[in-house]
C-alpha atoms as a PDB file:
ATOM      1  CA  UNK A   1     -40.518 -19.304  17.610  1.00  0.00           C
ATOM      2  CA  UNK A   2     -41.292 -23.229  16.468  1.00  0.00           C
ATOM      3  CA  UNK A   3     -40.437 -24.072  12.962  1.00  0.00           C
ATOM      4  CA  UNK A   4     -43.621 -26.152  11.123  1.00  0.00           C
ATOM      5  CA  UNK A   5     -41.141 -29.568  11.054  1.00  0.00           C
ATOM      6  CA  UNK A   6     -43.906 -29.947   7.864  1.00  0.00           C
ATOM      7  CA  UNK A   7     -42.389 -27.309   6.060  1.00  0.00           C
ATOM      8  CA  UNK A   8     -39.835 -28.301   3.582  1.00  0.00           C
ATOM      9  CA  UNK A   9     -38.796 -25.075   2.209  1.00  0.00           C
ATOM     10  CA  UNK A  10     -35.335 -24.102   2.117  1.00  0.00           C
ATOM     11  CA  UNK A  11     -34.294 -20.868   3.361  1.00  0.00           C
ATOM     12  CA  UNK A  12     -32.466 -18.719   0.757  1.00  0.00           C
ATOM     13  CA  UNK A  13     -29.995 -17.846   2.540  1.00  0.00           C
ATOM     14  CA  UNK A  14     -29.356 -22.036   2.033  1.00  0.00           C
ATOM     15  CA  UNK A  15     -30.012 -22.334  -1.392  1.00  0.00           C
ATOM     16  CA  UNK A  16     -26.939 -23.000  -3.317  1.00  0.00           C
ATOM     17  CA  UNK A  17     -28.117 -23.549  -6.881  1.00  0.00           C
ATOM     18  CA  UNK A  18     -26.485 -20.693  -7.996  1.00  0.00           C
ATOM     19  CA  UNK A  19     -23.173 -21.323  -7.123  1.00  0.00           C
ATOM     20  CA  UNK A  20     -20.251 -22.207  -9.437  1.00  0.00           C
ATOM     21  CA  UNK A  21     -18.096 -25.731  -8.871  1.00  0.00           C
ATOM     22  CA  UNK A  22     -14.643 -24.798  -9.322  1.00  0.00           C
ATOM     23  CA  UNK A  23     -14.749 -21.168  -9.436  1.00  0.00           C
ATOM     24  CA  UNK A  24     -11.378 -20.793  -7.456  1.00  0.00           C
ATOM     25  CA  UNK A  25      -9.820 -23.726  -8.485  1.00  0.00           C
ATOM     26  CA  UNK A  26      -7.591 -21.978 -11.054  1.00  0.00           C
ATOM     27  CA  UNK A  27      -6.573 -19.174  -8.195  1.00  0.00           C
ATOM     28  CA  UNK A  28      -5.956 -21.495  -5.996  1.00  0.00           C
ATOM     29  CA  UNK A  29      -3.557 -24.142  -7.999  1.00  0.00           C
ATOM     30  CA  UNK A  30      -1.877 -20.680  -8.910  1.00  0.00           C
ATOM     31  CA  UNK A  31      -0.596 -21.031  -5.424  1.00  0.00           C
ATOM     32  CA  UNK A  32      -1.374 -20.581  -1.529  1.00  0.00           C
ATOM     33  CA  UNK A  33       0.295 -18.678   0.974  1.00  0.00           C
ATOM     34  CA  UNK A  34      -1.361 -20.676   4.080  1.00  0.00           C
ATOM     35  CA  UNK A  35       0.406 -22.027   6.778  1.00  0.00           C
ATOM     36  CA  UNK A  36      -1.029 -23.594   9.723  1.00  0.00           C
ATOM     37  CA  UNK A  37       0.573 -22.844  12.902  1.00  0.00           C
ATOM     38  CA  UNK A  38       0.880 -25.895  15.847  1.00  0.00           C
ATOM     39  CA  UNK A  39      -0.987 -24.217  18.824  1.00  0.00           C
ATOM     40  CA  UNK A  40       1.628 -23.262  21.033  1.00  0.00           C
ATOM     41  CA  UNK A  41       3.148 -20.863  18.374  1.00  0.00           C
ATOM     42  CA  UNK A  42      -0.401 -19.919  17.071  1.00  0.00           C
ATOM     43  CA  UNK A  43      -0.655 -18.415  21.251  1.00  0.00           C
ATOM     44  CA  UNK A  44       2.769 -15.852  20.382  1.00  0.00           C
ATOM     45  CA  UNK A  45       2.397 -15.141  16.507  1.00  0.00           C
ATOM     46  CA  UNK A  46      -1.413 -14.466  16.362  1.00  0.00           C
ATOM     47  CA  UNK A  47      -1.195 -12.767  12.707  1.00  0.00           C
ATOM     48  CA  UNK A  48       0.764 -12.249   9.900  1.00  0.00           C
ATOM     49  CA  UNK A  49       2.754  -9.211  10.549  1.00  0.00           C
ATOM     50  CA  UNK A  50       4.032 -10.562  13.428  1.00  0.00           C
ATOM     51  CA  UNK A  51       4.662 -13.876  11.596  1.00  0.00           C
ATOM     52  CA  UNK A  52       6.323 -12.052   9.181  1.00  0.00           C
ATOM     53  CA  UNK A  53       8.517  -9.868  11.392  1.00  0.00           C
ATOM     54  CA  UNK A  54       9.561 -13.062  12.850  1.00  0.00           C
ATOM     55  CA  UNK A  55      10.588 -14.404   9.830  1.00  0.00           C
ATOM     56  CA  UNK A  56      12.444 -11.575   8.749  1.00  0.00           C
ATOM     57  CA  UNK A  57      14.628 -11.324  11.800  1.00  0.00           C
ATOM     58  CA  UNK A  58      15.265 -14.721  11.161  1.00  0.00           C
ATOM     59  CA  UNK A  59      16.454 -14.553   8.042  1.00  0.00           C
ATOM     60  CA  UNK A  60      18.381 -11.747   8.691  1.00  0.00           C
ATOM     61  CA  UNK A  61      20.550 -13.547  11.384  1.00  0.00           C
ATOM     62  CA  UNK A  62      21.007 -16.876   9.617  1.00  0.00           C
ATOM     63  CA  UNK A  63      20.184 -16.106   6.240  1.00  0.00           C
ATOM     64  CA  UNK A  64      18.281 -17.928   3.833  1.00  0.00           C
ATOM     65  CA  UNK A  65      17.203 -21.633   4.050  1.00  0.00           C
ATOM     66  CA  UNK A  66      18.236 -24.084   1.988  1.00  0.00           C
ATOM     67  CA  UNK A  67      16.795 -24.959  -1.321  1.00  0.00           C
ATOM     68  CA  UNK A  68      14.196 -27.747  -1.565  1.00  0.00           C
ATOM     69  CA  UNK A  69      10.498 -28.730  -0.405  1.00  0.00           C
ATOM     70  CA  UNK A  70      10.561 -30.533   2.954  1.00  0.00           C
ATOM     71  CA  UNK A  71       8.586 -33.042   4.341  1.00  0.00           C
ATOM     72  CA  UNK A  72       6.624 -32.967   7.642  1.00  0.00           C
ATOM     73  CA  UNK A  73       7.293 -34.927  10.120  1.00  0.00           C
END
């Protein structure tokens, strides 16, 4: 089916005058648990539990890292 390239009206499913600027801003500076994986570990831990049990058995062998935010690099 051709679209009328005459006919400027916007689908609704497109029309976002209702939305709200900001409306998880507050939730979101509250904090975010998302990390983003480099691809070659995104192939073994493909979601969180497993991420998670990973984690755990790491802590649990080594214990718990040291204090402090670190930089990427």
């Amino acid at each position: 089916m051709k679209e009328n390239p005459d006919n400027d009206e916007m689908r609704p499913e497109y029309d976002l005058r209702g939305g709200v600027r900001g409306k998880y801003y507050k939730r979101y500076k509250q904090g975010t648990n998302v990390v983003l994986l480099e691809p070659d570990l995104a192939k073994v831990f493909r979601d969180s539990a497993t991420v998670n049990e990973a984690l755990r058995q790491y802590l649990s062998e080594h214990g718990s890292p040291p204090n402090g935010p670190k930089t990427g690099g």
